[in-house]
PDB file of N, CA and C in Angstrom:
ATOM      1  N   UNK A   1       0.833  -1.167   0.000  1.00  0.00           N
ATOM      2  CA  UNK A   1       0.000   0.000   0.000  1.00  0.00           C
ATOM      3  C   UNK A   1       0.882   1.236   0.000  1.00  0.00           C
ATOM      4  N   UNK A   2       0.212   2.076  -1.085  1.00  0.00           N
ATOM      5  CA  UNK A   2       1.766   3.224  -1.046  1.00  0.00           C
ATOM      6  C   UNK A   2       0.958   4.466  -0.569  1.00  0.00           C
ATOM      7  N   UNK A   3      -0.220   4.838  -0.115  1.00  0.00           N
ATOM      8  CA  UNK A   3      -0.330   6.128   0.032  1.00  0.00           C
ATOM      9  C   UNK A   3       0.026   6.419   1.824  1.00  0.00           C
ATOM     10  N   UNK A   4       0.627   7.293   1.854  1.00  0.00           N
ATOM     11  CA  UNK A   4       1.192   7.320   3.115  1.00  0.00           C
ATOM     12  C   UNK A   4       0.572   8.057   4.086  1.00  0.00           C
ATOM     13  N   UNK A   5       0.490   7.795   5.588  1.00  0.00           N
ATOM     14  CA  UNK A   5      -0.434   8.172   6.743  1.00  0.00           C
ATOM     15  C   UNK A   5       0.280   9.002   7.525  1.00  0.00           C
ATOM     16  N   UNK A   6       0.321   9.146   8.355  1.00  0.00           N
ATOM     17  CA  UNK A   6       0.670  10.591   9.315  1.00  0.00           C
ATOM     18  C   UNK A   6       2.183  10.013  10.089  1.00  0.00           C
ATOM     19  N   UNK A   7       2.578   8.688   9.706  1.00  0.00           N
ATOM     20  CA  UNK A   7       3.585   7.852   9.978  1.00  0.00           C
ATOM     21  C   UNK A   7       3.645   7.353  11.260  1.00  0.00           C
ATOM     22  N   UNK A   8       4.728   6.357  11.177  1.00  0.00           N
ATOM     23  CA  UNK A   8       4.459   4.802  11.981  1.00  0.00           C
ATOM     24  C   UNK A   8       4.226   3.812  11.870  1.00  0.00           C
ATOM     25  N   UNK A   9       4.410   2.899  12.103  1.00  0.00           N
ATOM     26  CA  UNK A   9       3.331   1.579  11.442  1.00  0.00           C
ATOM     27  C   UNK A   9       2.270   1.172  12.383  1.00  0.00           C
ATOM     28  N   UNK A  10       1.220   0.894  12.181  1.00  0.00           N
ATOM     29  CA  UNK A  10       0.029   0.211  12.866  1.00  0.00           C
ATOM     30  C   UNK A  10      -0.435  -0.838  11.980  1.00  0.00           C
ATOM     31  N   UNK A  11      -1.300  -1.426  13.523  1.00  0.00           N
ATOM     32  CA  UNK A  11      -2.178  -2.965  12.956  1.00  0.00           C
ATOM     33  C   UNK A  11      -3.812  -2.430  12.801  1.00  0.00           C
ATOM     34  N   UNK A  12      -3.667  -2.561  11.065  1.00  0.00           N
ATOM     35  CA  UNK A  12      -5.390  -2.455  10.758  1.00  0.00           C
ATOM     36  C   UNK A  12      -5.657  -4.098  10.530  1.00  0.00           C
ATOM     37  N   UNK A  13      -6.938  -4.446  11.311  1.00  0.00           N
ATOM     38  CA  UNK A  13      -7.462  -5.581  10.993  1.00  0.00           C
ATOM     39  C   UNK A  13      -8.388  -5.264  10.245  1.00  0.00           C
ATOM     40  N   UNK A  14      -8.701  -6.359   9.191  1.00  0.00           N
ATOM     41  CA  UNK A  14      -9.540  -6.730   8.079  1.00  0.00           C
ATOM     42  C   UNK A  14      -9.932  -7.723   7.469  1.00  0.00           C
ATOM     43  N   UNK A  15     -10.692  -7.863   6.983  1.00  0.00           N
ATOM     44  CA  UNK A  15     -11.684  -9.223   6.728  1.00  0.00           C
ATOM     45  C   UNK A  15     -11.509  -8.964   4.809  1.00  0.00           C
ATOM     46  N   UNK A  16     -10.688 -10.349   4.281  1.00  0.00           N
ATOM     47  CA  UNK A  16     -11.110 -10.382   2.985  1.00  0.00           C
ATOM     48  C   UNK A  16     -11.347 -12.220   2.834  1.00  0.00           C
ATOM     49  N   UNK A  17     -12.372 -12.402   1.954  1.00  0.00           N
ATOM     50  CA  UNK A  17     -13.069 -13.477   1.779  1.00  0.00           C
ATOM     51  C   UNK A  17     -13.311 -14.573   3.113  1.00  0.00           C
ATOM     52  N   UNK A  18     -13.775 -13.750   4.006  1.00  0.00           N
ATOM     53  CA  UNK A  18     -14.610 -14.180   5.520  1.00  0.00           C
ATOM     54  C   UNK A  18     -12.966 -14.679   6.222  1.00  0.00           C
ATOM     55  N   UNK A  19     -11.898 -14.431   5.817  1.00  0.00           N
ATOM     56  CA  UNK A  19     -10.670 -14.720   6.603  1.00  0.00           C
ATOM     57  C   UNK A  19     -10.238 -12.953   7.207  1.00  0.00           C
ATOM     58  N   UNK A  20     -10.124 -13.190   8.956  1.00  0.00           N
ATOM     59  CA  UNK A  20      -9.382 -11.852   9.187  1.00  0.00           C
ATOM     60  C   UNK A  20      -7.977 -11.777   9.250  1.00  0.00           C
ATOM     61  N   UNK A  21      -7.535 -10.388   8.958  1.00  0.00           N
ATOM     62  CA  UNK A  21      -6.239 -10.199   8.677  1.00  0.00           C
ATOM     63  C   UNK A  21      -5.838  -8.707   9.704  1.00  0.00           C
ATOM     64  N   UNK A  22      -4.425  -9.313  10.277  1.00  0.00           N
ATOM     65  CA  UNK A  22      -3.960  -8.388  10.998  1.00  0.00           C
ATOM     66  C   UNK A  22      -2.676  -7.844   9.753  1.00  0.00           C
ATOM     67  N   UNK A  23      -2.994  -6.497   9.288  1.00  0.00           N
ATOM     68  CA  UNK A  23      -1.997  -5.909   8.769  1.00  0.00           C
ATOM     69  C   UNK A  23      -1.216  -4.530   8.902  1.00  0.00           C
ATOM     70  N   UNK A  24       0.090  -4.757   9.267  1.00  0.00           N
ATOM     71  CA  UNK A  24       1.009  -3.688   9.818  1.00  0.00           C
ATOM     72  C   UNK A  24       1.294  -2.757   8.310  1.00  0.00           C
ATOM     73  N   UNK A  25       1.003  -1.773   8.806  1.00  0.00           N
ATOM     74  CA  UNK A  25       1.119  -0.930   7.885  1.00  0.00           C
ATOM     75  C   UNK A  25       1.271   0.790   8.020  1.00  0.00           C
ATOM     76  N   UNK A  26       2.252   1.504   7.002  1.00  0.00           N
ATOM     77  CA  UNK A  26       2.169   3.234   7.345  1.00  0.00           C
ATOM     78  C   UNK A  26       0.899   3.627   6.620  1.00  0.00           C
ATOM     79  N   UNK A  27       0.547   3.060   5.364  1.00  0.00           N
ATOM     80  CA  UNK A  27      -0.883   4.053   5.265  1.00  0.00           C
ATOM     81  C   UNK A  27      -2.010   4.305   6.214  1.00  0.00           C
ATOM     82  N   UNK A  28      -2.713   4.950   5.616  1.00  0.00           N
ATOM     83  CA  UNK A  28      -3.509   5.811   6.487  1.00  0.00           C
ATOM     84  C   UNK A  28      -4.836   4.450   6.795  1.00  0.00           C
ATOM     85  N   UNK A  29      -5.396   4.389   7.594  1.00  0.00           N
ATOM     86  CA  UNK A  29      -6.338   3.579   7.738  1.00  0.00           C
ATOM     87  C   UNK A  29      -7.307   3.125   7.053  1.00  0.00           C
ATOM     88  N   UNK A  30      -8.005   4.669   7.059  1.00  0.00           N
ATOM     89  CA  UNK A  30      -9.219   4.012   5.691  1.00  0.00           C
ATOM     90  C   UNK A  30      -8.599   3.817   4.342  1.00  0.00           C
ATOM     91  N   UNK A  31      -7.181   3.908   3.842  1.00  0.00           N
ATOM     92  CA  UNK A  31      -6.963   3.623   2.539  1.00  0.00           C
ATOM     93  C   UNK A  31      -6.448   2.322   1.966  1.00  0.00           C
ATOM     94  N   UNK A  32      -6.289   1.568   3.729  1.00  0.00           N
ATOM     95  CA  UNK A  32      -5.993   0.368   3.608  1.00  0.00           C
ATOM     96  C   UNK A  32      -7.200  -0.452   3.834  1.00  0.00           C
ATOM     97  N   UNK A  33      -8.363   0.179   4.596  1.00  0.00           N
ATOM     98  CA  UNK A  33      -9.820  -0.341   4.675  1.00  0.00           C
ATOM     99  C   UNK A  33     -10.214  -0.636   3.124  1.00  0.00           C
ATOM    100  N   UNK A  34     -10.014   0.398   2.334  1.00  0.00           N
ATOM    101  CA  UNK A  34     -10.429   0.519   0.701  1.00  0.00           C
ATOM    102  C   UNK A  34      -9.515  -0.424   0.061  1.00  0.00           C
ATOM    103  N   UNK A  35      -8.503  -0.321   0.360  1.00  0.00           N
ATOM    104  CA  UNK A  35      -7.491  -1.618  -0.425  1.00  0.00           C
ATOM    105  C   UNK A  35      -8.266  -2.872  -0.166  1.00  0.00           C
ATOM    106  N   UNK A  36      -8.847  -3.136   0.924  1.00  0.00           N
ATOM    107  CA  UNK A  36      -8.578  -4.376   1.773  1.00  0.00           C
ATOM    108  C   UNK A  36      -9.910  -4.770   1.267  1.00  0.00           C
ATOM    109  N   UNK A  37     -11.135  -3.981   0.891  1.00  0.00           N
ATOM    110  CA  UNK A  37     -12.213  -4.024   0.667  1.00  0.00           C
ATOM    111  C   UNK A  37     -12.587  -4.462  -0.725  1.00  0.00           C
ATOM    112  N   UNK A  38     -11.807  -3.655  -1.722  1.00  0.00           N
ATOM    113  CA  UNK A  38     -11.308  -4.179  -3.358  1.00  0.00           C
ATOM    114  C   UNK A  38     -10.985  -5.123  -3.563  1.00  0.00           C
ATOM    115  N   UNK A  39      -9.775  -5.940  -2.722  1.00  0.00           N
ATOM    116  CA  UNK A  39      -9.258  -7.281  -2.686  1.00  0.00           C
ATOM    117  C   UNK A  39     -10.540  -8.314  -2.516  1.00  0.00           C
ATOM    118  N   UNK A  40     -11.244  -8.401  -1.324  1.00  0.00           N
ATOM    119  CA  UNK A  40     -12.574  -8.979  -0.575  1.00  0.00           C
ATOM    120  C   UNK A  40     -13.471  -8.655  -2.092  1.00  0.00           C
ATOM    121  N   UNK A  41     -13.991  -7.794  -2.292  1.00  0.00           N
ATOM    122  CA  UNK A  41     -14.399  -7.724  -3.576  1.00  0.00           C
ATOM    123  C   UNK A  41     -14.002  -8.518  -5.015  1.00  0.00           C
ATOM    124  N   UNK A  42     -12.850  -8.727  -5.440  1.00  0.00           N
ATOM    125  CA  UNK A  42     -11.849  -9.213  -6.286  1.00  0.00           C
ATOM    126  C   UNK A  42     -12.239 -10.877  -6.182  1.00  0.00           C
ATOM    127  N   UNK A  43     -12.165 -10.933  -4.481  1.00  0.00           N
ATOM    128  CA  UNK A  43     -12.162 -12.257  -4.619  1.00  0.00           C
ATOM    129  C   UNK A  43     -13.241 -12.939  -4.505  1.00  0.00           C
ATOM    130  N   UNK A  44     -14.309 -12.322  -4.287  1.00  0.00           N
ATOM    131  CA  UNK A  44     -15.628 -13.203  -4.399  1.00  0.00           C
ATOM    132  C   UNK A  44     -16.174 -12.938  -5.422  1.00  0.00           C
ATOM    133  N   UNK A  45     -15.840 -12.195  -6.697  1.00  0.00           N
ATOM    134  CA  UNK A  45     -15.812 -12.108  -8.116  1.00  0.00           C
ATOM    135  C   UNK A  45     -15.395 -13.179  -8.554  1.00  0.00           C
ATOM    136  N   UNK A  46     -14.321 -13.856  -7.900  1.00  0.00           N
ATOM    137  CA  UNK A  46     -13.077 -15.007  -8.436  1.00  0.00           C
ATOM    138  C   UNK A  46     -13.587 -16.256  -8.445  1.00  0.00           C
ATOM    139  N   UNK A  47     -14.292 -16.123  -6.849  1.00  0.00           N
ATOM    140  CA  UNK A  47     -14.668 -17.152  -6.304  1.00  0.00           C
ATOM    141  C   UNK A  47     -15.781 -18.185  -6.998  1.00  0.00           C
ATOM    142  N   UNK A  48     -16.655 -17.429  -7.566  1.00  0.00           N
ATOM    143  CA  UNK A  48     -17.395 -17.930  -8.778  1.00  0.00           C
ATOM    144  C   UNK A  48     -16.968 -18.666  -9.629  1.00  0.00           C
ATOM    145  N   UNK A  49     -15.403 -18.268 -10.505  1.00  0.00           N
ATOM    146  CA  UNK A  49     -15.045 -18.850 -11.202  1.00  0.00           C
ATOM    147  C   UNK A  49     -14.158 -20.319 -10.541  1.00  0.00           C
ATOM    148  N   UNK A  50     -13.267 -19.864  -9.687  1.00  0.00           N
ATOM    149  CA  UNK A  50     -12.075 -20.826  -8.930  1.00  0.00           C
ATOM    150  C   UNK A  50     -13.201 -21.948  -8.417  1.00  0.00           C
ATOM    151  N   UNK A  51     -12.620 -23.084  -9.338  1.00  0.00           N
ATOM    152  CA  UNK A  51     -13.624 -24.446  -8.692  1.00  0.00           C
ATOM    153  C   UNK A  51     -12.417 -25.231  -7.440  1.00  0.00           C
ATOM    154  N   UNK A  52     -10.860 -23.983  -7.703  1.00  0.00           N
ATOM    155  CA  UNK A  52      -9.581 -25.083  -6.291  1.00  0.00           C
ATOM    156  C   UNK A  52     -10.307 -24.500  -5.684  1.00  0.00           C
ATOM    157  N   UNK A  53     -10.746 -23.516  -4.883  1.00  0.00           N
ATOM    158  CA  UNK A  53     -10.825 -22.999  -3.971  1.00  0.00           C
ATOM    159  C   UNK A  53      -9.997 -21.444  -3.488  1.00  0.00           C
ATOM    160  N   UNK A  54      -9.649 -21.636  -2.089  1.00  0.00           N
ATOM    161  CA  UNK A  54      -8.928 -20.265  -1.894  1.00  0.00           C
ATOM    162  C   UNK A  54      -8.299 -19.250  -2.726  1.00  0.00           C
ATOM    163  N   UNK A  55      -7.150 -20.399  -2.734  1.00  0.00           N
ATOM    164  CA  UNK A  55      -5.707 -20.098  -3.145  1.00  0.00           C
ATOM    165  C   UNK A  55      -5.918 -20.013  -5.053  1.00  0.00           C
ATOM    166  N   UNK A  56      -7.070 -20.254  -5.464  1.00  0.00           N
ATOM    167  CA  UNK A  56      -6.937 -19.992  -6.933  1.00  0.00           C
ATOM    168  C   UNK A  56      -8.043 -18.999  -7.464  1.00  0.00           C
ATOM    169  N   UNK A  57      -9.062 -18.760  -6.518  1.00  0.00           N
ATOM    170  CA  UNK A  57      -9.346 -17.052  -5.927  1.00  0.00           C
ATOM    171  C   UNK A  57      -8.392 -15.995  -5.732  1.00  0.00           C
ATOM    172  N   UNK A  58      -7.998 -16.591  -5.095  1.00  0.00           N
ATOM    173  CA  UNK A  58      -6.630 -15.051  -4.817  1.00  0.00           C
ATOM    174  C   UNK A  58      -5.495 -15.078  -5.804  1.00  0.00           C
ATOM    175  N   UNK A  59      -5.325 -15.638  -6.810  1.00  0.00           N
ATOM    176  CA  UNK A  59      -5.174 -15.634  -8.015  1.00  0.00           C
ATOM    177  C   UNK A  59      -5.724 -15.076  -9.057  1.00  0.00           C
ATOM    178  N   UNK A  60      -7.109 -15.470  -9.099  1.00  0.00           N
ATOM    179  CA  UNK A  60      -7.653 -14.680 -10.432  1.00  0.00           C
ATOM    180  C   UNK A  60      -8.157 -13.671  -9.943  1.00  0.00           C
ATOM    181  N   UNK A  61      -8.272 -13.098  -8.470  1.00  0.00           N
ATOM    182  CA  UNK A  61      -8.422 -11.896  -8.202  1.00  0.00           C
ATOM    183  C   UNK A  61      -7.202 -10.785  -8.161  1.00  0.00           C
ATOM    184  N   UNK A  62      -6.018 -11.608  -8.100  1.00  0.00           N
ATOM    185  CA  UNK A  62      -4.874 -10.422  -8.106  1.00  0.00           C
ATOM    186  C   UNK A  62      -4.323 -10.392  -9.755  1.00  0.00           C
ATOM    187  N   UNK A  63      -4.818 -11.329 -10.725  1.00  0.00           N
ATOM    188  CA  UNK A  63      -4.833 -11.330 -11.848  1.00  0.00           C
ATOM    189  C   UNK A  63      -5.050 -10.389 -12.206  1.00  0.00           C
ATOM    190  N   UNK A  64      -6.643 -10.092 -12.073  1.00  0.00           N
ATOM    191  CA  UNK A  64      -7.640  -8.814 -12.295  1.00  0.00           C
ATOM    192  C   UNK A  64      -7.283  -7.798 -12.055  1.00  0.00           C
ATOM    193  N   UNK A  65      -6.947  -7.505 -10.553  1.00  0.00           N
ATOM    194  CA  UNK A  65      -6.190  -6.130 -10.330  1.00  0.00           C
ATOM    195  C   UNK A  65      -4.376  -5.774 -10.831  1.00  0.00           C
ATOM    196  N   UNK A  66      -4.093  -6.945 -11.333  1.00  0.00           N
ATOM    197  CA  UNK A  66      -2.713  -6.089 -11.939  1.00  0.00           C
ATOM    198  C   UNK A  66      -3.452  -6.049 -13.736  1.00  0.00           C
ATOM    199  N   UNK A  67      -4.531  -6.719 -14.135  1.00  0.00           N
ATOM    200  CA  UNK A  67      -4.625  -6.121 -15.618  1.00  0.00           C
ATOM    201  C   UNK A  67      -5.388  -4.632 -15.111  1.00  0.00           C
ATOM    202  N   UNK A  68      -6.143  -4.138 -14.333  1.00  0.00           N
ATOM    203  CA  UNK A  68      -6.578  -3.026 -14.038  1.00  0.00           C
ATOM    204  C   UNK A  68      -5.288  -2.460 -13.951  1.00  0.00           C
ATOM    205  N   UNK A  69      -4.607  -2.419 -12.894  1.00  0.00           N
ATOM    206  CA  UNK A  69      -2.615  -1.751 -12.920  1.00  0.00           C
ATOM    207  C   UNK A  69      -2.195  -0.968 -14.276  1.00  0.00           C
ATOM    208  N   UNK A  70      -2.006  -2.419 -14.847  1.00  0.00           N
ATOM    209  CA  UNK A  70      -1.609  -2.445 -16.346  1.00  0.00           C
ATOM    210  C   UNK A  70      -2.500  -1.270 -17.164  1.00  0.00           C
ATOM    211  N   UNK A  71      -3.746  -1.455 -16.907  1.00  0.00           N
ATOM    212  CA  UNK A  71      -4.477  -0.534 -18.209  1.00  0.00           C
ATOM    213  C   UNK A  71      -4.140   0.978 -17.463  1.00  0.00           C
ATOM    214  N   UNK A  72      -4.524   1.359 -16.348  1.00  0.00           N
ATOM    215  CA  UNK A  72      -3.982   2.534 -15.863  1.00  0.00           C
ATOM    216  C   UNK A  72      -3.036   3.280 -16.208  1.00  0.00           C
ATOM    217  N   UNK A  73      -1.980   1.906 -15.909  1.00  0.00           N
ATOM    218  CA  UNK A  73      -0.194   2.827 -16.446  1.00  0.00           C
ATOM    219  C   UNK A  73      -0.511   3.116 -17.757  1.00  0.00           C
ATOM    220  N   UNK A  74      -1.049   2.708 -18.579  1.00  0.00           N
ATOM    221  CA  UNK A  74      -0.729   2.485 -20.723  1.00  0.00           C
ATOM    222  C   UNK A  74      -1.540   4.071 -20.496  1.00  0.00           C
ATOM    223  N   UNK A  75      -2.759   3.786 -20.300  1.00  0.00           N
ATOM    224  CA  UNK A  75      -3.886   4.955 -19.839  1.00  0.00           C
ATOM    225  C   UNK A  75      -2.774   6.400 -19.254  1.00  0.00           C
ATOM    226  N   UNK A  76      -1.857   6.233 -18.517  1.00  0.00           N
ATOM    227  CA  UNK A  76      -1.258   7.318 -18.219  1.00  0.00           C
ATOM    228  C   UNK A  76      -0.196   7.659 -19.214  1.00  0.00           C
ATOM    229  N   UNK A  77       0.206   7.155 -19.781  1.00  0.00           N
ATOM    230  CA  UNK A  77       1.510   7.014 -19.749  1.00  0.00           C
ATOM    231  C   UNK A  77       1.131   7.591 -21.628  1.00  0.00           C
ATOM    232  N   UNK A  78      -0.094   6.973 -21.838  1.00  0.00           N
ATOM    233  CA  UNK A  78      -0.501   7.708 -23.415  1.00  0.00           C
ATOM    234  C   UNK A  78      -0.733   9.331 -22.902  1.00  0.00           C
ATOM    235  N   UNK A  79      -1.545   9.560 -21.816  1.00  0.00           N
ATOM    236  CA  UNK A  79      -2.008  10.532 -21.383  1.00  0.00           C
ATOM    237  C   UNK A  79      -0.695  11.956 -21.299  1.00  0.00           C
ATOM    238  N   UNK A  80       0.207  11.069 -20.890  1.00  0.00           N
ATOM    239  CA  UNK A  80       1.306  12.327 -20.848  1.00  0.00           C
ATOM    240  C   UNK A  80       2.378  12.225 -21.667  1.00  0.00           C
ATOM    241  N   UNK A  81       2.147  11.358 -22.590  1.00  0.00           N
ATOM    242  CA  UNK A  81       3.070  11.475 -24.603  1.00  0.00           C
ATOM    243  C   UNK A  81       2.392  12.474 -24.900  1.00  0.00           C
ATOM    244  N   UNK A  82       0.805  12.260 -25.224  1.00  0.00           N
ATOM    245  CA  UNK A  82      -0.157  13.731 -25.724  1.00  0.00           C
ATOM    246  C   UNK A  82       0.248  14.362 -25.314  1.00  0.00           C
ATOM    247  N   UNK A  83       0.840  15.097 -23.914  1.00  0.00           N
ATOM    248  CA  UNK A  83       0.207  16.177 -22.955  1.00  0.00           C
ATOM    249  C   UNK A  83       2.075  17.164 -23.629  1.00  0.00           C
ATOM    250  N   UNK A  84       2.844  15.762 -23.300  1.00  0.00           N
ATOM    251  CA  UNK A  84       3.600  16.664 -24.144  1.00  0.00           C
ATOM    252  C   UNK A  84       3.878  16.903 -25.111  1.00  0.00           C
ATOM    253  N   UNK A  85       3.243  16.379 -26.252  1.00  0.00           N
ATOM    254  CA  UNK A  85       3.719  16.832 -27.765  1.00  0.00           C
ATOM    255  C   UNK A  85       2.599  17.956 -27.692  1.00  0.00           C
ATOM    256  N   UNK A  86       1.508  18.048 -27.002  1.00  0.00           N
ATOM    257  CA  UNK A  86       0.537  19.228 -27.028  1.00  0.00           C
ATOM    258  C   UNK A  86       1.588  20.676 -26.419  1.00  0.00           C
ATOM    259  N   UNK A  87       2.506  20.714 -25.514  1.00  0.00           N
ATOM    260  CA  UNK A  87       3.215  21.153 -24.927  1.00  0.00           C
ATOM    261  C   UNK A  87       4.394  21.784 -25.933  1.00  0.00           C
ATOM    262  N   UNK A  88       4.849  20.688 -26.529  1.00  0.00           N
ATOM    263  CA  UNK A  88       6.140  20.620 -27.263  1.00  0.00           C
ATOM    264  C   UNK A  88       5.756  21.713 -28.168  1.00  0.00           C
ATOM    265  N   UNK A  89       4.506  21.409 -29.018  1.00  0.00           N
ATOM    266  CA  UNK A  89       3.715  22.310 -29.750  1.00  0.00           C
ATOM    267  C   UNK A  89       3.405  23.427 -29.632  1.00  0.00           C
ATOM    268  N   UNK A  90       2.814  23.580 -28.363  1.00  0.00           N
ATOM    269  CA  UNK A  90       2.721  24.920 -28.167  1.00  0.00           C
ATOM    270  C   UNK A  90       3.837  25.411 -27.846  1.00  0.00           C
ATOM    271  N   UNK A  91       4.914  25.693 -27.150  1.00  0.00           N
ATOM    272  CA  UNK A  91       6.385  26.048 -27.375  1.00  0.00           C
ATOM    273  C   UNK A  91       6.964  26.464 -28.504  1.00  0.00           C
ATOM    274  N   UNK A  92       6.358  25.875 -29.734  1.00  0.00           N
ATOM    275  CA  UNK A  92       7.202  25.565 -30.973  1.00  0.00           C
ATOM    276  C   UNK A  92       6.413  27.049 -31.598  1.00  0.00           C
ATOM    277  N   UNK A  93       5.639  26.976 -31.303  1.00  0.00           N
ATOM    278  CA  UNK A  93       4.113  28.243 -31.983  1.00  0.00           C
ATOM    279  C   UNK A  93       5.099  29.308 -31.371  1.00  0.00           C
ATOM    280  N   UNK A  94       5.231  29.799 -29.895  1.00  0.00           N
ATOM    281  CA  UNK A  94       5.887  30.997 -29.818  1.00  0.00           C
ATOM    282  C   UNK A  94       7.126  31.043 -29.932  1.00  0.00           C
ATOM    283  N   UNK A  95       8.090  29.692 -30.339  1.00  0.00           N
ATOM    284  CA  UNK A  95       9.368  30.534 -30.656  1.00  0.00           C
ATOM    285  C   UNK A  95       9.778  31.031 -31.588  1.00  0.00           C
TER     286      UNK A  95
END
């Protein structure tokens, strides 16, 4: 979890797919509540599909969230090629 809390580490407990979890962590509380909640989400999406069980839930749920990852970065990363040839461009106009 990378967004960072007022610092320190603490134990947020949390519940993903009816298992609780004690996790030490510097983010801020509720952003690890929201992490922790997406995951729990993720995986009873999964769970439908996964006929192993657990451990192949928490697989096609962390599947899911690194192709979400993935489309984000491409999504950014086009976002600020445009931003600077729009940039580059305008530069080029007033010199």
């Amino acid at each position: 979890m990378s967004q960072s809390g007022t610092g320190g580490r603490r134990v947020v407990r949390v519940r993903i797919a009816g298992e609780e979890y004690k996790l030490r962590t510097e983010a801020d509380h509720e952003y690890t509540l929201r992490c922790a909640e997406l995951v729990d989400e993720r995986m009873r999406e999964a769970d439908g599909q996964a006929d192993a069980g657990t451990r192949a839930a928490a697989v096609i749920a962390a599947l899911s969230l690194a192709a979400d990852l993935l489309e984000q970065r491409e999504r950014v990363s086009t976002d600020a090629e445009r931003l600077a040839a729009r940039l580059s461009s305008a530069l080029a106009v007033r010199g």
